[in-house]
N, C-alpha and C. Protein backbone atom coordinates (compact mmCIF):
# COMPACT_ATOMS: atom_id res chain seq x y z
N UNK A 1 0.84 -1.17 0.00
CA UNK A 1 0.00 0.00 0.00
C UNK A 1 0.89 1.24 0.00
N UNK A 2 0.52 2.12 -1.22
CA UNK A 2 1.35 3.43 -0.84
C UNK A 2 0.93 4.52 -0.05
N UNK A 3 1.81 5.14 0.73
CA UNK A 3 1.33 6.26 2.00
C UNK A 3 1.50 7.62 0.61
N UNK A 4 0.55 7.90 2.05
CA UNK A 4 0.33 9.08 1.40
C UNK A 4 1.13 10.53 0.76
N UNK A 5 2.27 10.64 1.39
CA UNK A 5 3.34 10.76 0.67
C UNK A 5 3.72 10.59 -0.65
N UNK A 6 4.13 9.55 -0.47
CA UNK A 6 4.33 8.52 -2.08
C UNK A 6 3.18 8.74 -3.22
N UNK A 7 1.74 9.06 -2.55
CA UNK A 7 0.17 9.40 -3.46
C UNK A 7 0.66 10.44 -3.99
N UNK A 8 0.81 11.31 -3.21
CA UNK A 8 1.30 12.86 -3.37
C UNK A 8 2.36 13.22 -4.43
N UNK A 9 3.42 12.67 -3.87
CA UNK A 9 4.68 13.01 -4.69
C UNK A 9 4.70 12.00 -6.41
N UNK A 10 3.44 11.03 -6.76
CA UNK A 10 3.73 10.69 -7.58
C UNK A 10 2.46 11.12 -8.27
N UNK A 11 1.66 12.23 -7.80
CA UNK A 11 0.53 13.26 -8.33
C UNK A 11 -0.89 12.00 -8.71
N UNK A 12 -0.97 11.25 -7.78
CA UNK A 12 -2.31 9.90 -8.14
C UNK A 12 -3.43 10.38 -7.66
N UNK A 13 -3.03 11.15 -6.26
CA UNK A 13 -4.39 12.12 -6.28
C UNK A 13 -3.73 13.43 -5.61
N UNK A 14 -4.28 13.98 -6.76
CA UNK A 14 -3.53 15.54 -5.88
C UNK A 14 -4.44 16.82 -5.49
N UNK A 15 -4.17 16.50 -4.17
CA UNK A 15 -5.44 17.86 -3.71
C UNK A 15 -5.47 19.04 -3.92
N UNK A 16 -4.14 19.78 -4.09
CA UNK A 16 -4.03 20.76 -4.87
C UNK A 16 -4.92 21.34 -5.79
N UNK A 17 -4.00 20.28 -6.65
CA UNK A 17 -4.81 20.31 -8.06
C UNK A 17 -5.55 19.22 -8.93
N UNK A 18 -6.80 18.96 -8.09
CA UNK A 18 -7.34 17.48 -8.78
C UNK A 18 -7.63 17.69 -10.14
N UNK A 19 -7.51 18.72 -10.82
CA UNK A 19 -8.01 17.86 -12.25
C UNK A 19 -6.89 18.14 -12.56
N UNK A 20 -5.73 18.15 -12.49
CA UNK A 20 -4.25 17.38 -12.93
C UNK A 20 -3.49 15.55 -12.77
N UNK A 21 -4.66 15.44 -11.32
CA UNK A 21 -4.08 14.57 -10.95
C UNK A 21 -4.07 13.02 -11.40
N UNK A 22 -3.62 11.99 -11.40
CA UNK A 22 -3.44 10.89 -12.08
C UNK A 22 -4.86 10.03 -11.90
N UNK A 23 -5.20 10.08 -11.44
CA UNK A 23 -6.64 10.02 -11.39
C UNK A 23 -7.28 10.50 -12.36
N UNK A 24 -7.53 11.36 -11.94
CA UNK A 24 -9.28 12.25 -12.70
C UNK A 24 -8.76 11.96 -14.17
N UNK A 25 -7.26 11.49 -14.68
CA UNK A 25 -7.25 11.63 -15.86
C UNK A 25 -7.22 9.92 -16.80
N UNK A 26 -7.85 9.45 -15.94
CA UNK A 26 -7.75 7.57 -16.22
C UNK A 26 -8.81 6.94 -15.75
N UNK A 27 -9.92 7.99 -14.93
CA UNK A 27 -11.04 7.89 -14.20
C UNK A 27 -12.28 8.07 -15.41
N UNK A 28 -12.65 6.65 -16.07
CA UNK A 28 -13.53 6.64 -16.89
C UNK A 28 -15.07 5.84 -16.21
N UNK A 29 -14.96 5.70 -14.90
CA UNK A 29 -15.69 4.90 -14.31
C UNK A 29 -17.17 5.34 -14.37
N UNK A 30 -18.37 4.55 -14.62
CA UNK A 30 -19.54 5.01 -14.23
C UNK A 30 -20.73 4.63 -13.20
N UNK A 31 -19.52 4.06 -12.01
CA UNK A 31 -20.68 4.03 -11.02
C UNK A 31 -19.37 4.38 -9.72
N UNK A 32 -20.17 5.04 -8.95
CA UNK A 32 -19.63 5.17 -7.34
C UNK A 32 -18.61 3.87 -7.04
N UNK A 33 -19.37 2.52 -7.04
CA UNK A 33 -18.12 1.62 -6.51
C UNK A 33 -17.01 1.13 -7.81
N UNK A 34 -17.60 1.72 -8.74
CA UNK A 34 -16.39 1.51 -9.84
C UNK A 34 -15.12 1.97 -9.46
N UNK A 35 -15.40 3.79 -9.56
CA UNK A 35 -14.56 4.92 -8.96
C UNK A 35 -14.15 4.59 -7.70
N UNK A 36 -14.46 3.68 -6.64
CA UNK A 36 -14.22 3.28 -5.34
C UNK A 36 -12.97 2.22 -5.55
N UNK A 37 -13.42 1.19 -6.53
CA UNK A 37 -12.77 0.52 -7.00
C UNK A 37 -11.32 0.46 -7.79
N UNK A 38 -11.38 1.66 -8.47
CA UNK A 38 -10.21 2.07 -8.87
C UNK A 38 -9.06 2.94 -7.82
N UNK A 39 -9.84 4.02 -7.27
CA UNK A 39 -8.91 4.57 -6.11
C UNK A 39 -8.43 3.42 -5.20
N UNK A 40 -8.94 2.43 -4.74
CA UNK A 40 -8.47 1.04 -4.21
C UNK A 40 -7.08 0.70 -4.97
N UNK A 41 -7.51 0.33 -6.59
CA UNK A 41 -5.82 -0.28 -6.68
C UNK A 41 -4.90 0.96 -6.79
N UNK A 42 -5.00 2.01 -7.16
CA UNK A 42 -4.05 2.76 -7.14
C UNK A 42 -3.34 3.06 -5.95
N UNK A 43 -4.37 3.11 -4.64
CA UNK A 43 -3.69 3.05 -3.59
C UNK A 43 -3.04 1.92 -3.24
N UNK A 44 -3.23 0.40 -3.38
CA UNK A 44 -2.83 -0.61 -3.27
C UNK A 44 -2.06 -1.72 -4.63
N UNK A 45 -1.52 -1.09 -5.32
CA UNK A 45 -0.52 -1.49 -6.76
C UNK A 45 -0.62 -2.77 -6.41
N UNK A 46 -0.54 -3.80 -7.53
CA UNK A 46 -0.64 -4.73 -7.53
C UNK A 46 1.52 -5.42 -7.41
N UNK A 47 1.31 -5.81 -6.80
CA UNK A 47 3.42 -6.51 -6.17
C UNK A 47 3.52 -7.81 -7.07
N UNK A 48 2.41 -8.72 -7.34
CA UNK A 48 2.85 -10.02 -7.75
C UNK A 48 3.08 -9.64 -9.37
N UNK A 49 4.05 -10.20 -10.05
CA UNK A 49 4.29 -9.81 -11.31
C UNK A 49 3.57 -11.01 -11.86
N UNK A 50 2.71 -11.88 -11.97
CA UNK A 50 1.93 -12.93 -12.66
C UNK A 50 0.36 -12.49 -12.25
N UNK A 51 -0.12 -12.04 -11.24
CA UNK A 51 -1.01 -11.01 -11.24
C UNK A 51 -0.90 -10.20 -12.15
N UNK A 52 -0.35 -9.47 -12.04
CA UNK A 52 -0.22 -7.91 -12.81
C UNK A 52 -0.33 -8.33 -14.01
N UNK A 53 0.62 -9.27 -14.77
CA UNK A 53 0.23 -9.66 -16.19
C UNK A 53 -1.31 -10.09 -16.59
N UNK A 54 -1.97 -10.73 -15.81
CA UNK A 54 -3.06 -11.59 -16.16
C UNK A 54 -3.84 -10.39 -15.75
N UNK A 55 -4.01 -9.22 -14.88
CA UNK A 55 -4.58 -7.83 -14.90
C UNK A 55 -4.56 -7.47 -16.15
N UNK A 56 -3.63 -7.36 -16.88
CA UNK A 56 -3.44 -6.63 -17.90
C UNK A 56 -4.14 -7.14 -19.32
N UNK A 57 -3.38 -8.55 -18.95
CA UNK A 57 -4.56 -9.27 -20.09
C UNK A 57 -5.80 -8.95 -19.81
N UNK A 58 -6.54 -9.16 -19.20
CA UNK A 58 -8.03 -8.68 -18.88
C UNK A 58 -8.59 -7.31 -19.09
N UNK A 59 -7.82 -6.66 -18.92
CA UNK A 59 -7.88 -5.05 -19.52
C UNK A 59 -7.69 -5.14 -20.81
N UNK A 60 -6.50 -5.81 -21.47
CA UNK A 60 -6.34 -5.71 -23.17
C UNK A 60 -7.30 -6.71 -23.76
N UNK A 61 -7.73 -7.15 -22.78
CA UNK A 61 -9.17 -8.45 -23.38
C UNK A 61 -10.49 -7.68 -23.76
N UNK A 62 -10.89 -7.09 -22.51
CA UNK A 62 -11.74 -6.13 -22.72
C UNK A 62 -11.97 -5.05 -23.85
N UNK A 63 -10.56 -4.27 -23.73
CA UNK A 63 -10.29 -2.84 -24.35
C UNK A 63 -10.35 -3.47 -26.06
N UNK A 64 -10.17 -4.58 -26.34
CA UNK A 64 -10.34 -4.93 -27.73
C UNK A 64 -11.84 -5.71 -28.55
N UNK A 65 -12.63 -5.81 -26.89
CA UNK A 65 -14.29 -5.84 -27.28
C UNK A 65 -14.85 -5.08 -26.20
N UNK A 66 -14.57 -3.96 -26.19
CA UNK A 66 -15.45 -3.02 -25.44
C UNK A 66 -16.97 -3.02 -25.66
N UNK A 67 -17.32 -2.63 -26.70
CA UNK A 67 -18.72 -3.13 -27.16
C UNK A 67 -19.34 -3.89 -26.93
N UNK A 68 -19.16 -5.06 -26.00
CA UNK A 68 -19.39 -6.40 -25.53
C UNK A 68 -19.55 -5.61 -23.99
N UNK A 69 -18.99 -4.52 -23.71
CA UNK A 69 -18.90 -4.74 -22.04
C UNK A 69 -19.81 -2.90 -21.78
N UNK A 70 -20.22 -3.11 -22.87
CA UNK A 70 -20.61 -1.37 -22.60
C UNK A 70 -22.08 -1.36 -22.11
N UNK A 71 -22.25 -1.73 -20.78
CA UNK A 71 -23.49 -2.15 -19.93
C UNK A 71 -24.40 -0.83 -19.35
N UNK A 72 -25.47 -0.73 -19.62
CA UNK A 72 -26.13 0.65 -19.47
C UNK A 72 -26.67 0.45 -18.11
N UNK A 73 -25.73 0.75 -16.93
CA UNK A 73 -25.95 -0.12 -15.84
C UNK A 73 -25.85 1.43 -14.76
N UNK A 74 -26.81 1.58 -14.22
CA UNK A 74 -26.62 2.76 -12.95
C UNK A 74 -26.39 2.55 -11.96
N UNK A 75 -26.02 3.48 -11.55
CA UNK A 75 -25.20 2.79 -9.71
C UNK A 75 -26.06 2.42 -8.94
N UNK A 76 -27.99 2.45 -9.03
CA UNK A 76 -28.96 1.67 -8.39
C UNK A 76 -28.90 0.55 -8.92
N UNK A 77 -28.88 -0.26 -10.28
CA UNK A 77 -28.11 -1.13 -10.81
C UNK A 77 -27.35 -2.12 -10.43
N UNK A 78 -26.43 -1.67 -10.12
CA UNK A 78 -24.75 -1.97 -9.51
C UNK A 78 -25.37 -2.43 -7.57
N UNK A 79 -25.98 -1.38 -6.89
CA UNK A 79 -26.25 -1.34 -5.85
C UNK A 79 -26.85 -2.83 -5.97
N UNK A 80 -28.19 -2.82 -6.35
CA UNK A 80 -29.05 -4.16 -6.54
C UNK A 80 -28.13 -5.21 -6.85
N UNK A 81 -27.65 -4.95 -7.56
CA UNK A 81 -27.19 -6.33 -8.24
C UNK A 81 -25.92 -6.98 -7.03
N UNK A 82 -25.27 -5.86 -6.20
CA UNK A 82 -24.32 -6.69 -5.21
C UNK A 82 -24.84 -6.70 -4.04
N UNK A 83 -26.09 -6.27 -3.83
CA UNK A 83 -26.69 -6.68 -2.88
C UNK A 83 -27.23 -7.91 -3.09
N UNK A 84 -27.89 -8.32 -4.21
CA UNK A 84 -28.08 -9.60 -4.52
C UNK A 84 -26.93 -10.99 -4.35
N UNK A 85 -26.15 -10.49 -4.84
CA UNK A 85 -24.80 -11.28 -4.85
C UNK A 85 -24.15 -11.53 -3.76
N UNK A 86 -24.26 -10.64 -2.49
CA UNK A 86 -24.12 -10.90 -0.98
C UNK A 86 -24.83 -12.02 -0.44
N UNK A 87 -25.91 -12.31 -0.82
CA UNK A 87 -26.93 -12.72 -0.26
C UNK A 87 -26.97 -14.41 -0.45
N UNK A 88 -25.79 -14.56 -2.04
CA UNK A 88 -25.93 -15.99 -2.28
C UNK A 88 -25.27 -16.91 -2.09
């Protein structure tokens, strides 16, 4: 996990100036726990290098059928649906 320091000095979220910061500019998310979800790994980088690859594949899996994943899904949506998924 990086301290906050390290957030700072490598501009991932910068309070200063948030719409500079490494964030807001990679932040394509459209629901609350998406955006929750992402500030998560940035604060917590992924260490295992066979993780990280198979992350990546999954991102370059996606990013080459996006159209397949472009879900018209609202964060009441999202809410329902992992509340459901708790439950089973």
């Amino acid at each position: 996990m990086l301290d906050l320091q390290s957030l700072g000095d490598l501009g991932i979220f910068d309070q200063l100036h948030p719409d500079r910061a490494l964030f807001k500019l990679i932040d394509h998310t459209r629901t609350d726990n998406g955006m929750e979800r992402l500030k998560q790994r940035l604060k917590e980088p992924i260490a295992d290098r066979e993780r990280l690859r198979e992350t990546q594949a999954a991102i370059r899996y996606i990013g080459q059928r996006i159209e397949k994943f472009d879900l018209p899904l609202s964060n009441d949506d999202v809410y329902y649906l992992e509340k459901y998924r708790i439950r089973q």
